[in-house]
C-alpha atoms as a PDB file:
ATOM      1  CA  UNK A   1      -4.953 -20.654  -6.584  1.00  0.00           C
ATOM      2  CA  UNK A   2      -5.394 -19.306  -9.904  1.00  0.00           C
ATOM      3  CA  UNK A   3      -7.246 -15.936 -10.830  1.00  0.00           C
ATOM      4  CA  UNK A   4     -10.842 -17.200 -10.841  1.00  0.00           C
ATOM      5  CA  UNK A   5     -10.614 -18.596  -7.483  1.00  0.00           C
ATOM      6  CA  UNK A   6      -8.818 -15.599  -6.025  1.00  0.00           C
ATOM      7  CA  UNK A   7     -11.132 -12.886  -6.972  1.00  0.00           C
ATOM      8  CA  UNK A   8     -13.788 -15.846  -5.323  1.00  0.00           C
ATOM      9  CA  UNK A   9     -11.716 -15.299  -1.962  1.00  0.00           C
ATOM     10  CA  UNK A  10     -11.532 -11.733  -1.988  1.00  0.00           C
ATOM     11  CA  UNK A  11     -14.307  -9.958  -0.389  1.00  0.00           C
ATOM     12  CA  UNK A  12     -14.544  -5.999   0.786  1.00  0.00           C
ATOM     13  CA  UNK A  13     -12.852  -6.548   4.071  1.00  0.00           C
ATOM     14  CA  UNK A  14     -14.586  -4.425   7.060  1.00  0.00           C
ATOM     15  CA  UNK A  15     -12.534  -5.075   9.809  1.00  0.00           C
ATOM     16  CA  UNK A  16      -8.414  -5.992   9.442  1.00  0.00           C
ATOM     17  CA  UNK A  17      -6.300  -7.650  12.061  1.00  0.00           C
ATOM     18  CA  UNK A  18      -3.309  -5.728  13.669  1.00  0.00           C
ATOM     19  CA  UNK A  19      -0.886  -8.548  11.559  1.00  0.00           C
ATOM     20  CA  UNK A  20       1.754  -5.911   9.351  1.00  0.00           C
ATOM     21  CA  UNK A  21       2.514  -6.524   5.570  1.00  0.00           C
ATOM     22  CA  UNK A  22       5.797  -7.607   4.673  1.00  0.00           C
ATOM     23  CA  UNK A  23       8.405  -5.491   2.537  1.00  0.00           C
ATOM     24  CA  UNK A  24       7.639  -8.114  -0.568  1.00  0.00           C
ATOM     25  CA  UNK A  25       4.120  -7.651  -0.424  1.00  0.00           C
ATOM     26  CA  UNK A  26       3.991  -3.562  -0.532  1.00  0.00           C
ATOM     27  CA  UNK A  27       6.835  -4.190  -3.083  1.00  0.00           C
ATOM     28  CA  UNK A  28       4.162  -6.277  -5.019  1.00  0.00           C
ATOM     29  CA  UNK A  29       1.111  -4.539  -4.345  1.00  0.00           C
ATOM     30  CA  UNK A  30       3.674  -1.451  -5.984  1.00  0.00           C
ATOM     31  CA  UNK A  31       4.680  -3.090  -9.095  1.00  0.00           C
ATOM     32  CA  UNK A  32       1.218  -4.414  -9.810  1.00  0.00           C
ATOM     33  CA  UNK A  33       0.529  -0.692 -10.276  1.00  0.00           C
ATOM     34  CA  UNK A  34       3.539   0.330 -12.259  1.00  0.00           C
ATOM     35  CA  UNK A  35       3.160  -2.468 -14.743  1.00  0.00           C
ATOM     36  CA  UNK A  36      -0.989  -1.632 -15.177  1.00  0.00           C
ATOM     37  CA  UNK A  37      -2.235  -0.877 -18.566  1.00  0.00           C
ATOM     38  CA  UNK A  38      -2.630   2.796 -19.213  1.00  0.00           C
ATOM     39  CA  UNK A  39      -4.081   4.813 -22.053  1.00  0.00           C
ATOM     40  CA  UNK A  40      -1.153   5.932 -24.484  1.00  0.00           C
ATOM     41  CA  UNK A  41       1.234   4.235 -21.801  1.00  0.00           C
ATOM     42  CA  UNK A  42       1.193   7.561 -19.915  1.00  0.00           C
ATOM     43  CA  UNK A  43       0.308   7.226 -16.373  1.00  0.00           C
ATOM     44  CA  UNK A  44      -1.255  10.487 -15.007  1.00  0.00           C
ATOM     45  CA  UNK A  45      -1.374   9.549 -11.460  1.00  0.00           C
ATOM     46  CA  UNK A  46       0.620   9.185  -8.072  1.00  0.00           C
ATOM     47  CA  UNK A  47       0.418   5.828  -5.922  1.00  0.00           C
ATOM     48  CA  UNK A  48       0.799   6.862  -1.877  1.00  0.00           C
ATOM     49  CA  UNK A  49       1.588   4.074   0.536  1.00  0.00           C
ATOM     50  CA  UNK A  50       0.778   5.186   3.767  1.00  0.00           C
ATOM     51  CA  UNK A  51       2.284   3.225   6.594  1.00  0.00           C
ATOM     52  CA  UNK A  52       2.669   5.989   9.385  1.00  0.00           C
ATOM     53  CA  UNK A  53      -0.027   5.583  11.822  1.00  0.00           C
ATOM     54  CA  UNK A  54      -0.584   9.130  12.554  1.00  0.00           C
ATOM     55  CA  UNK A  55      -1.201  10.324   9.019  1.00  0.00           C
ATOM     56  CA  UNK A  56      -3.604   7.217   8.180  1.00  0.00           C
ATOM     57  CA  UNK A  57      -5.908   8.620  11.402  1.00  0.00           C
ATOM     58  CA  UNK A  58      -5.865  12.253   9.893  1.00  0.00           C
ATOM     59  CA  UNK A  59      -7.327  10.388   6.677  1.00  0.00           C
ATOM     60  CA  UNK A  60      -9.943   8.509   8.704  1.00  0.00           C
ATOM     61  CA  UNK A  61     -11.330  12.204   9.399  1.00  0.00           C
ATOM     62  CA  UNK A  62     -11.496  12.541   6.011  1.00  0.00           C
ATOM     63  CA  UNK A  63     -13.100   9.106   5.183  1.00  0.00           C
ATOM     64  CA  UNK A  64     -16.437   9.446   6.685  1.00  0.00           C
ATOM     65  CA  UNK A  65     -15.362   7.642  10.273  1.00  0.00           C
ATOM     66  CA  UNK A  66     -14.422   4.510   8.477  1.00  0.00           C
ATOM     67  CA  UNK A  67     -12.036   2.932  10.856  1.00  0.00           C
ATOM     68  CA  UNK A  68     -10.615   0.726   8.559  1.00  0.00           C
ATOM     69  CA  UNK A  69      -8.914   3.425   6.777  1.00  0.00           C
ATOM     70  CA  UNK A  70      -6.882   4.100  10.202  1.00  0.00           C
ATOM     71  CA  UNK A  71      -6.831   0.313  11.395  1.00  0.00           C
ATOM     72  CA  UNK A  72      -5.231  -1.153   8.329  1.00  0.00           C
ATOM     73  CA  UNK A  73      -1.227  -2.491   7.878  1.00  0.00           C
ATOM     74  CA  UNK A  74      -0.986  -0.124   4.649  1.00  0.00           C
ATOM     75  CA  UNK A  75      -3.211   2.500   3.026  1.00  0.00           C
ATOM     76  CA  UNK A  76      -2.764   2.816  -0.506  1.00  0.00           C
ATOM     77  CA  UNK A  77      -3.794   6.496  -2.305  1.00  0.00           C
ATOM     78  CA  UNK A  78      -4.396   6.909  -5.947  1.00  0.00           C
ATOM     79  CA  UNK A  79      -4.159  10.503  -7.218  1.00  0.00           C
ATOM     80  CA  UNK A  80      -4.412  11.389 -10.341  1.00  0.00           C
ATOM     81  CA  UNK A  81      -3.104  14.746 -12.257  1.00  0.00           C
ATOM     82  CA  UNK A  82      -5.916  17.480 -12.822  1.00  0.00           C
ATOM     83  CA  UNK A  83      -4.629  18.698 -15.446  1.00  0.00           C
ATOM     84  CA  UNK A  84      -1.659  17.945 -18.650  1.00  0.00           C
ATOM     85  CA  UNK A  85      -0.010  20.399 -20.408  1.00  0.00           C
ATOM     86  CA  UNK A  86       3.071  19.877 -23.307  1.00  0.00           C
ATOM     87  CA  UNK A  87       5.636  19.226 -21.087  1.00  0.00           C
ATOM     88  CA  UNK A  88       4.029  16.267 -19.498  1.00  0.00           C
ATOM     89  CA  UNK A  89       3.946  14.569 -22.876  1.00  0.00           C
ATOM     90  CA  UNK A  90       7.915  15.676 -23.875  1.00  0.00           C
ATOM     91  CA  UNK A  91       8.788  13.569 -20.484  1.00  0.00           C
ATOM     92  CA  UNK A  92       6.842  10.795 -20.927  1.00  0.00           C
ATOM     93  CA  UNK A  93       8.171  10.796 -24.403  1.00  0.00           C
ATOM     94  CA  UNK A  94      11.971  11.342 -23.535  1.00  0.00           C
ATOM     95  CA  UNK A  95      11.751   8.675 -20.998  1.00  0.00           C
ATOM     96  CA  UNK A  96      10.286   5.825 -23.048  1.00  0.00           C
ATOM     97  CA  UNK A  97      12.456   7.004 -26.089  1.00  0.00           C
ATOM     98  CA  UNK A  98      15.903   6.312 -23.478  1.00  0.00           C
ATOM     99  CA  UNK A  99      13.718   3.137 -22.744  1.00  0.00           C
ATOM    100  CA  UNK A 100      14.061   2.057 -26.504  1.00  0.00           C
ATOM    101  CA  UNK A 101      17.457   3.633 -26.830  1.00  0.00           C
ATOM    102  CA  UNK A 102      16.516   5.538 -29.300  1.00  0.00           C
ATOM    103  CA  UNK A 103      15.735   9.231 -29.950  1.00  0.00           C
ATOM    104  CA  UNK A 104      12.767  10.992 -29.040  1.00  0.00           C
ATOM    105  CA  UNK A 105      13.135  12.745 -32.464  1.00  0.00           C
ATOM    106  CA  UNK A 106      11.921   8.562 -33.691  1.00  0.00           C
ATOM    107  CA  UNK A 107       8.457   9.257 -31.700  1.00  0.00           C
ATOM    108  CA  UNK A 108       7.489  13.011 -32.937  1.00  0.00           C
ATOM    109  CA  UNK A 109       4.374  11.099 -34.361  1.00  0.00           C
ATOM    110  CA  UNK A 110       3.372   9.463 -31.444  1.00  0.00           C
ATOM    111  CA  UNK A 111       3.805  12.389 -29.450  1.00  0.00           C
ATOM    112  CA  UNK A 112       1.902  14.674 -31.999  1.00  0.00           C
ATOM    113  CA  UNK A 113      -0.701  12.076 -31.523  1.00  0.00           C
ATOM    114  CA  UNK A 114      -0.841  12.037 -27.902  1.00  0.00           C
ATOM    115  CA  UNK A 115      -0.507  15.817 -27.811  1.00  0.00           C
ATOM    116  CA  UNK A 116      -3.516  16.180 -30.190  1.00  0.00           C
ATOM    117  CA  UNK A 117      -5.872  14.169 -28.093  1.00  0.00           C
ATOM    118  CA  UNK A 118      -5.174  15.036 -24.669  1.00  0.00           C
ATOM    119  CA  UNK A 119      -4.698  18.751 -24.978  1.00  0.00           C
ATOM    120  CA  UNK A 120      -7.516  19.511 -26.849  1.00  0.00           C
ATOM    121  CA  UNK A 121      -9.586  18.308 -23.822  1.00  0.00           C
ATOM    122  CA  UNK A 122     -10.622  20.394 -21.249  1.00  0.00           C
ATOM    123  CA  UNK A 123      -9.182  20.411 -17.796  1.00  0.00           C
ATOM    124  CA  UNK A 124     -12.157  18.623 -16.017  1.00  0.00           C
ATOM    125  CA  UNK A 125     -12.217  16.390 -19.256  1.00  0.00           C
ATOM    126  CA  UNK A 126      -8.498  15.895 -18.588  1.00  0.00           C
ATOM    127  CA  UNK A 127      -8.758  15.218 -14.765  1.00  0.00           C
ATOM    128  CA  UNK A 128     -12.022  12.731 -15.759  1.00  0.00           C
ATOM    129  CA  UNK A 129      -9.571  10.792 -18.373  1.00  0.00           C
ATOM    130  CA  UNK A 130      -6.536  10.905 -15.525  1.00  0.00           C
ATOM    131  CA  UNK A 131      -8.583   9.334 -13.108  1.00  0.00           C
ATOM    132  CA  UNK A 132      -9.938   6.637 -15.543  1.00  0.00           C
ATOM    133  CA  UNK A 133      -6.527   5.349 -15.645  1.00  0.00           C
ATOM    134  CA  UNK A 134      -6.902   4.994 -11.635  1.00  0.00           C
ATOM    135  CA  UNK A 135      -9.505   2.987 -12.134  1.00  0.00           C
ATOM    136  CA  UNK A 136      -7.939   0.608 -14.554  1.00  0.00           C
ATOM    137  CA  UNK A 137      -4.451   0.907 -12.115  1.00  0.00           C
ATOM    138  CA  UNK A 138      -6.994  -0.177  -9.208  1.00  0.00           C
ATOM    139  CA  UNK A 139      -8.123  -3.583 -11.054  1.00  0.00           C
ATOM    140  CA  UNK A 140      -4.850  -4.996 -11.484  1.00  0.00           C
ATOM    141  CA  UNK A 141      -4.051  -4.027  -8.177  1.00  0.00           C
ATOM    142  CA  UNK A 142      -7.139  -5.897  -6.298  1.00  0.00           C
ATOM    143  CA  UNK A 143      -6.216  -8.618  -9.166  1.00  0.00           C
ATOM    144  CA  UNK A 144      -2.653  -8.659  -7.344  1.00  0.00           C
ATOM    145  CA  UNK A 145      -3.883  -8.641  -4.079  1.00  0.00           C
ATOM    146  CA  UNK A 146      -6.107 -11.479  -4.530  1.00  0.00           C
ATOM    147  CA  UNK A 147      -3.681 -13.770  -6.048  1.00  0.00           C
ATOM    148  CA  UNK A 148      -1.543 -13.180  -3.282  1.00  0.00           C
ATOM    149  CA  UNK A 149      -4.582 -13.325  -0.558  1.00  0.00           C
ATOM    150  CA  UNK A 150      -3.584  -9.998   0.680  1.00  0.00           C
ATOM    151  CA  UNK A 151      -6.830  -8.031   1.981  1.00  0.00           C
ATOM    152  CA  UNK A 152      -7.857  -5.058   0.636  1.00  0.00           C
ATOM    153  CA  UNK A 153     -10.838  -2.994   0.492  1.00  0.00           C
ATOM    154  CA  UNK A 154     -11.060   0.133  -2.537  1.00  0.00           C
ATOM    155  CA  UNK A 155     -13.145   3.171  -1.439  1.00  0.00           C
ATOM    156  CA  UNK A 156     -14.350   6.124  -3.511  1.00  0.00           C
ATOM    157  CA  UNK A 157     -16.520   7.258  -0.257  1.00  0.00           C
ATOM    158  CA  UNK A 158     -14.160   9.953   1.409  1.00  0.00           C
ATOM    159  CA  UNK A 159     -13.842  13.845   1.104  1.00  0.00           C
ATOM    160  CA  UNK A 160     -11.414  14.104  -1.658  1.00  0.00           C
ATOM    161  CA  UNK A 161     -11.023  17.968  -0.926  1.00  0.00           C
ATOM    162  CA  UNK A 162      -9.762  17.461   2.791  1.00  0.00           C
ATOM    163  CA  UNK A 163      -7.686  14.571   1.891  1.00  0.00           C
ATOM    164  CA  UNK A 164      -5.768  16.235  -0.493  1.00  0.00           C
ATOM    165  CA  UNK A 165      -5.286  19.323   2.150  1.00  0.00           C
ATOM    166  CA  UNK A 166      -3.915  16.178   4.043  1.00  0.00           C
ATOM    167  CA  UNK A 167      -1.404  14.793   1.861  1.00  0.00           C
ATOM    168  CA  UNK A 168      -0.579  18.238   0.141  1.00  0.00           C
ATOM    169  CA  UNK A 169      -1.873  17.069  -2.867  1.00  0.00           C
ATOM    170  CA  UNK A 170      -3.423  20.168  -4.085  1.00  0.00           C
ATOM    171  CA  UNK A 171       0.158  22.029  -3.926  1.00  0.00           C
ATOM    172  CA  UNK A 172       1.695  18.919  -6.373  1.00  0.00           C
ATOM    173  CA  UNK A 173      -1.357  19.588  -8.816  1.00  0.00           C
ATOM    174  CA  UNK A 174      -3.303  15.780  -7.738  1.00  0.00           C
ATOM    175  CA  UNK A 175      -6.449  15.010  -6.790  1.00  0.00           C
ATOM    176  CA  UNK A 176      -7.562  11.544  -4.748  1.00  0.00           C
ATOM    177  CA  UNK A 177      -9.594   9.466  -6.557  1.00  0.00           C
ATOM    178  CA  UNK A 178      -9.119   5.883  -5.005  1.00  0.00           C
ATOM    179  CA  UNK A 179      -8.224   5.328  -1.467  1.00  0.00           C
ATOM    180  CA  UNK A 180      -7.501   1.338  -0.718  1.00  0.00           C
ATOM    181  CA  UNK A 181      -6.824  -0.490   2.857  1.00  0.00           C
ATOM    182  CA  UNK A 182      -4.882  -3.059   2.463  1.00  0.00           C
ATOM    183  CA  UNK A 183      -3.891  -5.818   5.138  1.00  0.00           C
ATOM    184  CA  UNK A 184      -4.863  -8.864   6.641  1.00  0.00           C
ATOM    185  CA  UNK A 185      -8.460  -9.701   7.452  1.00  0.00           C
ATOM    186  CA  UNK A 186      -9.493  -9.711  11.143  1.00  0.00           C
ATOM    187  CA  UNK A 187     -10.737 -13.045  12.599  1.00  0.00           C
ATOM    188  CA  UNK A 188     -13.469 -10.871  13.788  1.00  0.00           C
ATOM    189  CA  UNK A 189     -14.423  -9.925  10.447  1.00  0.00           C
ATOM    190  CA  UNK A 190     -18.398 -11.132   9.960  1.00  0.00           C
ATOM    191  CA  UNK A 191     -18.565  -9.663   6.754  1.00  0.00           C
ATOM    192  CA  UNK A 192     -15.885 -12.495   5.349  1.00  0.00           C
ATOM    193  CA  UNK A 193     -18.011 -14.984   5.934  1.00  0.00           C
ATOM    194  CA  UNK A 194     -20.876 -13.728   3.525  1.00  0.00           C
ATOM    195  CA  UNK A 195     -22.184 -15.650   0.349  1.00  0.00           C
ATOM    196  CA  UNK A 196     -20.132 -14.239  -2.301  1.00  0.00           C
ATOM    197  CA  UNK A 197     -23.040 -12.033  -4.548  1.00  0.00           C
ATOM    198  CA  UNK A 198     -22.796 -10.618  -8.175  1.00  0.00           C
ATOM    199  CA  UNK A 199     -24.853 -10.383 -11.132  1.00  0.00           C
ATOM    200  CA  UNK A 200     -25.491 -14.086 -13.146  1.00  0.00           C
ATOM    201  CA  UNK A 201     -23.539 -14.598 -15.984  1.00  0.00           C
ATOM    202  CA  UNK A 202     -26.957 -14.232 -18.038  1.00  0.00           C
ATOM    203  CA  UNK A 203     -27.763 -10.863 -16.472  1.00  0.00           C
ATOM    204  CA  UNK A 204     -24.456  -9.357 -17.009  1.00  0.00           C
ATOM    205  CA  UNK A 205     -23.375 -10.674 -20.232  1.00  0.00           C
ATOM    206  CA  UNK A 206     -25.046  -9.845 -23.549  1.00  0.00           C
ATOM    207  CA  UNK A 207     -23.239 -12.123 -26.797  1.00  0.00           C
ATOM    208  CA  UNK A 208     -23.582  -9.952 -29.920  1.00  0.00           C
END
C-alpha cells in the first residue's frame, strides 16, 4: 500500500475495538514524531502516550464525553511549550552541535539567528508558533499511521485548560494542543464504511 492509498483507507475512526497496539507500533507511531520536520529543527513540544486506563477516562471528562478518547488502545497528547526563553535555544544548540561533533562555538550564527526570531515574539505569538509545529508533528504522524493501517482519530475539540490540570502540564510550562486516539477500528464502526469526501482537485488547487 503506498501513501496515496493509505491516506484513502484512513478515515476519523468513531468507535475502536478492545484489540491492544503492539510495542513496534507505539515505537513507530513515536519515531514518526521525533523524525517530523520542525521549524529551525527545534521541537517545542512534548508527545504523551497514554496507555493507563484510568488516566485516559479522567481525559474523556475533559474531551467533551467523547468515548473514544477513553475506549482507545493508546492516546497520544501533543503539548507544546508556551513560552521560549535563551536557554531553550543554548540546549537545542549544544545538543545538535554534540550531534555534529563539533562545537557549539561553530553554530553562534545559527543560534543568533534562531534567538533573533523567536524571542522577539511575544509569548502568545510564541505558544501560536510552538503549537504550529504540533500541527506539522501531527501530519506525519496520521501519515505513519496510515501506512501502517493503524487507526487513529486527531481532535482539537477538548478543554485544553482541564486537561493540562490532568496531566500536570501547566506545572512543566505545556499546553495541549492535539489529542489523538489511536487503535484498531471497531467492527461496529458505521462511520468506516462512509464514501471517502474532500474537496476536488479543481476546487482545492489553484496552478499559478
Amino acid at each position: 500500500m503506498n501513501v496515496l492509498e493509505a491516506l484513502n483507507w484512513r478515515y476519523a475512526v468513531n468507535q475502536f475495538s478492545e484489540q491492544t497496539l503492539n510495542q513496534e507500533a507505539i515505537d513507530g507511531l513515536i519515531e514518526s514524531v521525533r523524525l517530523a520536520p520542525s521549524s529551525y529543527g527545534v521541537q517545542p513540544f512534548k508527545l504523551l502516550v497514554i496507555e493507563n486506563p484510568a488516566l485516559k477516562h479522567a481525559c474523556l471528562a475533559q474531551s467533551y464525553g467523547q468515548q473514544k478518547v477513553a475506549d482507545n488502545s493508546h492516546l497520544l497528547v501533543l503539548a507544546h511549550k508556551t513560552a521560549l526563553n535563551e536557554a531553550d535555544i543554548e540546549d537545542f544548540i549544544e545538543q545538535l552541535a554534540a550531534n555534529q561533533n563539533r562545537p557549539a562555538s561553530d553554530l553562534r550564527a545559527y543560534q543568533d539567528q534562531i534567538a533573533s526570531s523567536l524571542l522577539g515574539l511575544s509569548q502568545p505569538q510564541q505558544a501560536a508558533w510552538a503549537a504550529q509545529q504540533c500541527f506539522i508533528a501531527l501530519g506525519t504522524l496520521v501519515s505513519h499511521a496510515a501506512v501502517e493501517q493503524i487507526d487513529a482519530c486527531p481532535m482539537t475539540g477538548f478543554d485544553s485548560a482541564g486537561l493540562n490540570e490532568v496531566l500536570g502540564l501547566d506545572k512543566q510550562g505545556l499546553n495541549a494542543v492535539i489529542i489523538c486516539p489511536v487503535g484498531v477500528r471497531s467492527e461496529t464502526d458505521r462511520t468506516a464504511n462512509r464514501p471517502k469526501f474532500r474537496l476536488s482537485r479543481d476546487q482545492l488547487v489553484e496552478t499559478l
